[in-house]
Protein backbone atom coordinates (compact mmCIF):
# COMPACT_ATOMS: atom_id res chain seq x y z
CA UNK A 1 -38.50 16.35 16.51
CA UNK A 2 -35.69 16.40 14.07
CA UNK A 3 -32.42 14.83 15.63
CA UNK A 4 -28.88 15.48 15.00
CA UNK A 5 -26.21 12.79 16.01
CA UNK A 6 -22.14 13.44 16.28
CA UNK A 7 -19.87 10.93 15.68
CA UNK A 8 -16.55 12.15 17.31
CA UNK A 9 -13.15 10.57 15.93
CA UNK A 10 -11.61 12.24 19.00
CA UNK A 11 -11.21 11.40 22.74
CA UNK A 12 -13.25 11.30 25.63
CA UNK A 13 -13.68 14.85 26.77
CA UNK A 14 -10.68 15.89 24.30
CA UNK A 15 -10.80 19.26 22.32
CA UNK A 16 -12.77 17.84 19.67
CA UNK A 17 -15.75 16.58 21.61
CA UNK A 18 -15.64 20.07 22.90
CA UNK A 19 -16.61 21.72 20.41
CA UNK A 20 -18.72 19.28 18.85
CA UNK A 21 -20.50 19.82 22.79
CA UNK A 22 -20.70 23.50 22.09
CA UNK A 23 -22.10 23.06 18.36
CA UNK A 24 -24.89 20.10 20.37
CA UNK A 25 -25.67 22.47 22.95
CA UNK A 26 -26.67 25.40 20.21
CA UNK A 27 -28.41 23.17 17.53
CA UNK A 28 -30.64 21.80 21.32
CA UNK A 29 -31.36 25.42 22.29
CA UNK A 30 -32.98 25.71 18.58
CA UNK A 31 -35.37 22.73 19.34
CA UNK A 32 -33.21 19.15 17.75
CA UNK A 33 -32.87 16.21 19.66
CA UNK A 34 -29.68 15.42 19.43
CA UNK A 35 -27.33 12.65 20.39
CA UNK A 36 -22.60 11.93 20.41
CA UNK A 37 -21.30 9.21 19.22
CA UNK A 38 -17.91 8.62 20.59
CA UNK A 39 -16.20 5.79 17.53
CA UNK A 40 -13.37 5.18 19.62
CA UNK A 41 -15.69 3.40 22.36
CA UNK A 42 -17.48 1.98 19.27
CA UNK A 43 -15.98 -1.63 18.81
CA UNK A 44 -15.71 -1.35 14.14
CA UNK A 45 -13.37 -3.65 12.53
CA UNK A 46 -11.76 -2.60 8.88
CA UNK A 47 -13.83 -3.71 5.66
CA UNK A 48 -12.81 -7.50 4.43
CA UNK A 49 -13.72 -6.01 0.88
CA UNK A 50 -15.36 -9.44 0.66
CA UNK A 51 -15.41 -10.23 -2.88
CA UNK A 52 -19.47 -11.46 -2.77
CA UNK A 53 -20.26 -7.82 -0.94
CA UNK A 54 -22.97 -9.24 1.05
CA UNK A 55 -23.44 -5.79 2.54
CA UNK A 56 -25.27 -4.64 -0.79
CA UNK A 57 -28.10 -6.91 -1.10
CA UNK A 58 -28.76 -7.21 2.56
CA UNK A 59 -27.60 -3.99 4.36
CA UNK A 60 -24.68 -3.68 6.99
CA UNK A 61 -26.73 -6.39 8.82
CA UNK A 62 -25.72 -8.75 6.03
CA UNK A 63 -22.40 -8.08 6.48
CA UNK A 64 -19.97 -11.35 7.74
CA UNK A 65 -18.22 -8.96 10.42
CA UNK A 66 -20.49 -8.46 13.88
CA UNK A 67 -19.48 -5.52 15.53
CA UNK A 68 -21.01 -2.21 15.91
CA UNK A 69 -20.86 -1.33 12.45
CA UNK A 70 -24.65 -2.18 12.16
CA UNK A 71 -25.78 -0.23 15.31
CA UNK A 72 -24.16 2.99 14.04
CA UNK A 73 -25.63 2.77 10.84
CA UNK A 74 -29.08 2.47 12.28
CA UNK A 75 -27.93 5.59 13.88
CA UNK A 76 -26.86 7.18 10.44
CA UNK A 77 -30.35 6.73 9.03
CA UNK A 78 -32.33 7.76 12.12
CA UNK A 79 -30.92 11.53 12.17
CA UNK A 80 -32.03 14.26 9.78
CA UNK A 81 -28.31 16.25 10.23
CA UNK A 82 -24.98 14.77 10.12
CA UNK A 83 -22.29 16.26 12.62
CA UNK A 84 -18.33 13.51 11.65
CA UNK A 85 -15.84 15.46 14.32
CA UNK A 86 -12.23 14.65 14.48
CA UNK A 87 -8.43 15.53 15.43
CA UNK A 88 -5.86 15.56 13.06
CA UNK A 89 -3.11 13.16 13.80
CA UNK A 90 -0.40 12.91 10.73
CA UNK A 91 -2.21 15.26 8.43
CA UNK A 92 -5.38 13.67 7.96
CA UNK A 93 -8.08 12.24 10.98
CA UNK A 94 -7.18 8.51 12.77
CA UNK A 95 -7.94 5.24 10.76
CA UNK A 96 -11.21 5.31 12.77
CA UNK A 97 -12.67 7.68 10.70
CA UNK A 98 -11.98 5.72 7.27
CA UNK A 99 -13.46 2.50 9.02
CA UNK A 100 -16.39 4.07 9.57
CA UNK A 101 -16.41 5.40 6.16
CA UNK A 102 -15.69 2.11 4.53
CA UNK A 103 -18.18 0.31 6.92
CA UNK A 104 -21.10 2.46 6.50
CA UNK A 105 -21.33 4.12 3.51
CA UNK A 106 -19.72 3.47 0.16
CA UNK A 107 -21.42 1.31 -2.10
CA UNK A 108 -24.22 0.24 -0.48
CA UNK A 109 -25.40 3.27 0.22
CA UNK A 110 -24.75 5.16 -3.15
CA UNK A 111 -27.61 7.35 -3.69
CA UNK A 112 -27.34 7.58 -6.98
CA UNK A 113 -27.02 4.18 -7.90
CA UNK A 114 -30.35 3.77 -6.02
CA UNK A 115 -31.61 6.43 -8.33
CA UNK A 116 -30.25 5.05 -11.70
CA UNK A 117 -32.15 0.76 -10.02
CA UNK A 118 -35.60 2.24 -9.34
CA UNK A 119 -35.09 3.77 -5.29
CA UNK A 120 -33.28 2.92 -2.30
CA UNK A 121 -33.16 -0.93 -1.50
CA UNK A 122 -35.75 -2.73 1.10
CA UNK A 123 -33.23 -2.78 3.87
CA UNK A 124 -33.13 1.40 4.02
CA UNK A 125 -37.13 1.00 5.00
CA UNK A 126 -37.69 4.56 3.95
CA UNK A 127 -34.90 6.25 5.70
CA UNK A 128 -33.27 7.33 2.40
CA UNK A 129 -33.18 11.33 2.50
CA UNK A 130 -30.14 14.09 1.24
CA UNK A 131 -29.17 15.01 4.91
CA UNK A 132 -27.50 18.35 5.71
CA UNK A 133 -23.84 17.94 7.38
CA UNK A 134 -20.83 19.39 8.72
CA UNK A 135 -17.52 18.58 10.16
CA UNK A 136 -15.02 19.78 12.94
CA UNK A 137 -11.50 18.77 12.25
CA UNK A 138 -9.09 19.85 15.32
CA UNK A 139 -5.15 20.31 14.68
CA UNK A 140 -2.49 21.27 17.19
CA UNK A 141 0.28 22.19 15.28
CA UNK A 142 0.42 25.94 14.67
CA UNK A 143 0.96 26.01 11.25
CA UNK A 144 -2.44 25.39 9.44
CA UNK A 145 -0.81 23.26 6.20
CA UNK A 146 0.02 20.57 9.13
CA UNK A 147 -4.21 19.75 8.96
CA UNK A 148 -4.51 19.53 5.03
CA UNK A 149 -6.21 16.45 4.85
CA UNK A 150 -8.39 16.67 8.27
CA UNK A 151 -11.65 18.60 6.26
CA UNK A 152 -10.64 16.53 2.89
CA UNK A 153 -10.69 13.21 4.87
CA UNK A 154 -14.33 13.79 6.86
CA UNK A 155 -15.76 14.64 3.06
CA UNK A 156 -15.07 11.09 2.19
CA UNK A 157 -17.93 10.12 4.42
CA UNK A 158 -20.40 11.84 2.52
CA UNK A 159 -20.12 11.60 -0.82
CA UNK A 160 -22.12 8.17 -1.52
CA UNK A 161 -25.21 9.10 0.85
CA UNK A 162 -25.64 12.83 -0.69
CA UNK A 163 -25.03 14.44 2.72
CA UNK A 164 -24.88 17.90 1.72
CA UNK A 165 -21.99 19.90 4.17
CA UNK A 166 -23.78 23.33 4.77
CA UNK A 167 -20.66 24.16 7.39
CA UNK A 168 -17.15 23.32 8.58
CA UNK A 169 -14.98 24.07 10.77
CA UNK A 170 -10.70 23.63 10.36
CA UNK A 171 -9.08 24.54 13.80
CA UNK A 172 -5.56 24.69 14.48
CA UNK A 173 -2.91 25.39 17.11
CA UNK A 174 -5.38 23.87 19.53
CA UNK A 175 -3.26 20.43 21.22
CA UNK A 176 -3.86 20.64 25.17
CA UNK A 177 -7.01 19.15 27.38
CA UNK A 178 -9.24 22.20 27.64
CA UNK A 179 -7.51 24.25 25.36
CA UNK A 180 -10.37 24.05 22.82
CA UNK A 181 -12.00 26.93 25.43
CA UNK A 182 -8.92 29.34 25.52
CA UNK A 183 -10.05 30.17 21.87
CA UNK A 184 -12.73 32.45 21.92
CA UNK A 185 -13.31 32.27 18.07
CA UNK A 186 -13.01 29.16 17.63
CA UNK A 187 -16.09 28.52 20.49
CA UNK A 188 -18.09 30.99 18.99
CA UNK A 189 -18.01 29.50 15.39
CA UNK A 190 -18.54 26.11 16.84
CA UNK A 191 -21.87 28.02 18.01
CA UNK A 192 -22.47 28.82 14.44
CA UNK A 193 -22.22 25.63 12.96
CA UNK A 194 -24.31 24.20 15.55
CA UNK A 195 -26.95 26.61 14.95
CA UNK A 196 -26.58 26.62 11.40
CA UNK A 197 -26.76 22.60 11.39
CA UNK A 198 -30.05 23.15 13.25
CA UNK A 199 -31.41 25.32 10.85
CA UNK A 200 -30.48 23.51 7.49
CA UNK A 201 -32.47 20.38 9.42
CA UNK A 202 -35.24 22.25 10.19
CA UNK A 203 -35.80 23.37 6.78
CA UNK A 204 -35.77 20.82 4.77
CA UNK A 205 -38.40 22.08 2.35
CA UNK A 206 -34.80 24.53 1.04
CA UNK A 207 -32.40 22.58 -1.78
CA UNK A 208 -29.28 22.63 0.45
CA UNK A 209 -27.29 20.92 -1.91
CA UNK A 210 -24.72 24.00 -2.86
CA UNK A 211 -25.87 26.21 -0.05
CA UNK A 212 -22.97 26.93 1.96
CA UNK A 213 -23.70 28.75 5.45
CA UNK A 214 -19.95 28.46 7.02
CA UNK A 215 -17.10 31.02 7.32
CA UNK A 216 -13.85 31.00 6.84
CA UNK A 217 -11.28 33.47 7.92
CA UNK A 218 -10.25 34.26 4.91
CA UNK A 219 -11.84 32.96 1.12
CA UNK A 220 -11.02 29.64 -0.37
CA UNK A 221 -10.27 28.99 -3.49
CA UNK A 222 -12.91 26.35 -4.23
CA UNK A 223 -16.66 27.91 -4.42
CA UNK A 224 -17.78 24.31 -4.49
CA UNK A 225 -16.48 22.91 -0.93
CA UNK A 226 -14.80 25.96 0.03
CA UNK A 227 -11.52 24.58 0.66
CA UNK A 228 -8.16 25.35 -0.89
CA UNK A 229 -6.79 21.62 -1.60
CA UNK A 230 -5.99 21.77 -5.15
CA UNK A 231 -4.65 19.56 -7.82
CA UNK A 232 -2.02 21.38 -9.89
CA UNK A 233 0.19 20.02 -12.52
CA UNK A 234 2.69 21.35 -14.81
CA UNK A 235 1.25 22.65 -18.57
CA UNK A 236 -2.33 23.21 -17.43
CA UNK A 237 -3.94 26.12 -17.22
CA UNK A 238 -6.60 24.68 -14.72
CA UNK A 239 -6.67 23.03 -11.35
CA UNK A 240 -8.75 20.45 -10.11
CA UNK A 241 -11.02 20.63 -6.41
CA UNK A 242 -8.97 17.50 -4.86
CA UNK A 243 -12.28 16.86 -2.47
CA UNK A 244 -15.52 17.61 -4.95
CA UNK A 245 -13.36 17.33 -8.51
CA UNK A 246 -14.24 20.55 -9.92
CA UNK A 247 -12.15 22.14 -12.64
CA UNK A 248 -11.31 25.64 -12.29
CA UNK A 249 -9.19 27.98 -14.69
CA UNK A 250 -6.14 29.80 -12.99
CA UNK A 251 -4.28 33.01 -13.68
CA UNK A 252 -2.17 35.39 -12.44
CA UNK A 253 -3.82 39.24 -12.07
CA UNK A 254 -1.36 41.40 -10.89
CA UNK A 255 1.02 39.06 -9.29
CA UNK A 256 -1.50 37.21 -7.66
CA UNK A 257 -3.44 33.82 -8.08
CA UNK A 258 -7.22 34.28 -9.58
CA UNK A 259 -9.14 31.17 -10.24
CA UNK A 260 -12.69 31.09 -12.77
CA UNK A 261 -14.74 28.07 -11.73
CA UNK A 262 -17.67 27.32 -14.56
CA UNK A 263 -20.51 25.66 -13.42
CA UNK A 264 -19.59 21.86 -13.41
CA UNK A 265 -21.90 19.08 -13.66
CA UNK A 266 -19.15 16.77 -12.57
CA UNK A 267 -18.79 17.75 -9.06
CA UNK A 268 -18.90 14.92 -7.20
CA UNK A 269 -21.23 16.66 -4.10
CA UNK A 270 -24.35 16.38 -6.96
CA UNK A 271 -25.96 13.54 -7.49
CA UNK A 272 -25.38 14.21 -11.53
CA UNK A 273 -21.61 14.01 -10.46
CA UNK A 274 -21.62 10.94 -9.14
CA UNK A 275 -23.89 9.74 -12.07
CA UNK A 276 -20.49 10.57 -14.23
CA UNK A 277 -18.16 8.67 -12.05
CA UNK A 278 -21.12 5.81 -12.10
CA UNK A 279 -20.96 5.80 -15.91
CA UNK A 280 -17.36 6.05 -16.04
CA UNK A 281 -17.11 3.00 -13.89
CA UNK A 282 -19.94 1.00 -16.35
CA UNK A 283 -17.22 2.00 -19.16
CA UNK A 284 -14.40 0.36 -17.74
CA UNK A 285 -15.55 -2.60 -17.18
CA UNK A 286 -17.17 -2.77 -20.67
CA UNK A 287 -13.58 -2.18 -22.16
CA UNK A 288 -12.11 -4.20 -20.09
CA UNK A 289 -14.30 -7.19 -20.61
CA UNK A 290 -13.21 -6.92 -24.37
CA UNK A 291 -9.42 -7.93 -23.29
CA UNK A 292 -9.33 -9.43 -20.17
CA UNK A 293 -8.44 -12.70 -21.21
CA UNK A 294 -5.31 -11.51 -23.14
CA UNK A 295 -4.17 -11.36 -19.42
CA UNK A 296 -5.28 -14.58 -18.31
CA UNK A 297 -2.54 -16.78 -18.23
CA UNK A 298 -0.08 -13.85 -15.89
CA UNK A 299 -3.10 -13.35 -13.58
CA UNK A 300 -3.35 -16.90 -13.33
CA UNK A 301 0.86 -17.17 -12.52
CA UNK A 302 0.40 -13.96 -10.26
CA UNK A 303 -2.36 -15.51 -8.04
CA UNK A 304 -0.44 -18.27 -7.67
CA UNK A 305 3.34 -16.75 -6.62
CA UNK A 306 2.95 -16.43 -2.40
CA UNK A 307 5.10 -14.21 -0.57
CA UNK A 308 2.68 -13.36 2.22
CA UNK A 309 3.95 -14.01 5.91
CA UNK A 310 1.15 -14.78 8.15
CA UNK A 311 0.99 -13.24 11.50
CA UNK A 312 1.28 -15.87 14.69
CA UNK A 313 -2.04 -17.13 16.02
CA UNK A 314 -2.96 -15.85 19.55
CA UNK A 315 -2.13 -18.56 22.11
CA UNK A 316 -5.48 -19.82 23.85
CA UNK A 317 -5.57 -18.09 27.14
């Protein structure tokens, strides 16, 4: 049976794990076993960024913190769909979600490094597989801008692993316990993205990697992750997808903004994006190999000046 698991950023019975309840419920009636994941009952420390990364050769087992972070990732690669729900708190999800983002995925688990080394390393056991995905991210302020980096944030989760998001869901104006179920529309889409989770799992024999199966109430400007977070500077005559990196040429047609997206290799949501950013990476460090040690002598006078205040060690109890 395929199997779905939730990871909810939210609380206990809050308006997130509503609908994420509602989008379970649909994607069960279709036949998935499926299981929530509440983080905040999950005890997950922040990355160390240890400098030896044990986590790579060995898996999150291998890593020097022992908390949860290996259970959930066990989790991870037991489902066939990905369902990351959360609130929005100031703009963007709680730190939760970017320790489980840091802890699980990332490096280790960069698909396309695996491709570029031969396959996935012994620690996966098999589980390696381009899962489909989709997020819930629940504001309560009535003005929509106030939950620009809720979506943006839960993509961060995916990129490494090549979870491909099929659907997504950006509520807002929704703050009170129960008020998730006042909103008619918002239930029913939460419906649809359960059902359409369900399906994208079931069919895995389709190439969901730019199949989008979502709506949105009105069209986004990027056809890539369908959102609307741009990057736009002065002088150019393009923007840039802040989330997948695509490029995309703006203009004004009758008083109003058009954009022209070519088909981009570089998106970060293919695995021949993230080849790009792989190779960019290799070319840094090549350059910078070349003049490191002009540096040598500051880095060594840097490491060396402390200003760092220690925090007070707990008193034994």
């Amino acid at each position: 049976m395929s199997k779905i698991v939730a990871f909810s950023a939210g609380k206990r019975n809050g308006n997130t794990e509503t609908y994420i309840k509602i989008a379970l419920e649909e994607a069960k009636k279709m036949g998935c076993e499926v299981e929530l994941i509440r983080l905040h009952e999950c005890n997950l420390q922040p990355c160390k960024a240890c400098p030896a990364m044990p986590c790579i050769a060995k898996g999150p087992a291998g890593c020097i913190i022992k908390d949860d972070a290996a259970w959930l990732f066990e989790k991870f690669l037991e489902c066939d769909g990905y369902l990351l729900g959360a609130p929005v708190w100031a703009l963007s999800p709680p730190g939760v979600v970017s320790d489980f983002r840091d802890r699980l995925f990332g490096p280790k688990m960069d698909v396309a490094g695996w491709e570029l080394n031969g396959g996935a390393p012994e620690w996966v056991k098999g589980r390696s597989q381009y899962r489909p995905g989709a997020f819930i991210s629940v504001g309560g302020a009535l003005t929509e801008n106030w939950t620009a980096l809720g979506l943006a944030t839960l993509y961060t989760t995916t990129f490494s692993t090549q979870i491909n998001v099929i659907d997504h869901l950006n509520i807002h104006a929704v703050a009170d316990p129960g008020e998730a179920l006042t909103r008619e529309d918002y239930v029913l889409r939460a419906k649809y993205l359960g059902q359409n989770l369900a399906y994208a799992v079931k069919h895995p024999e389709i190439d969901w990697t730019k199949r989008f199966m979502g709506q949105t109430p009105e069209e986004e400007a990027c056809p890539g992750c369908h959102n609307s977070l741009l990057i736009a500077k002065p002088g150019r005559d393009y923007v840039e997808c802040a989330i997948c990196g695509r490029r995309g040429n703006i203009s004004l047609v009758d008083g109003k903004i058009k954009y022209d997206w070519p088909e981009d290799n570089g998106d970060r949501l293919t695995v021949l994006g993230k080849f790009t950013h792989m190779r960019e990476i290799a070319y840094h460090h090549e350059q910078y190999e070349k003049i490191k040690d002009t540096v040598k002598e500051k880095y060594e006078y840097y490491k060396k000046l402390d200003f760092s205040v220690r925090p007070p060690k707990k008193e034994a109890k």
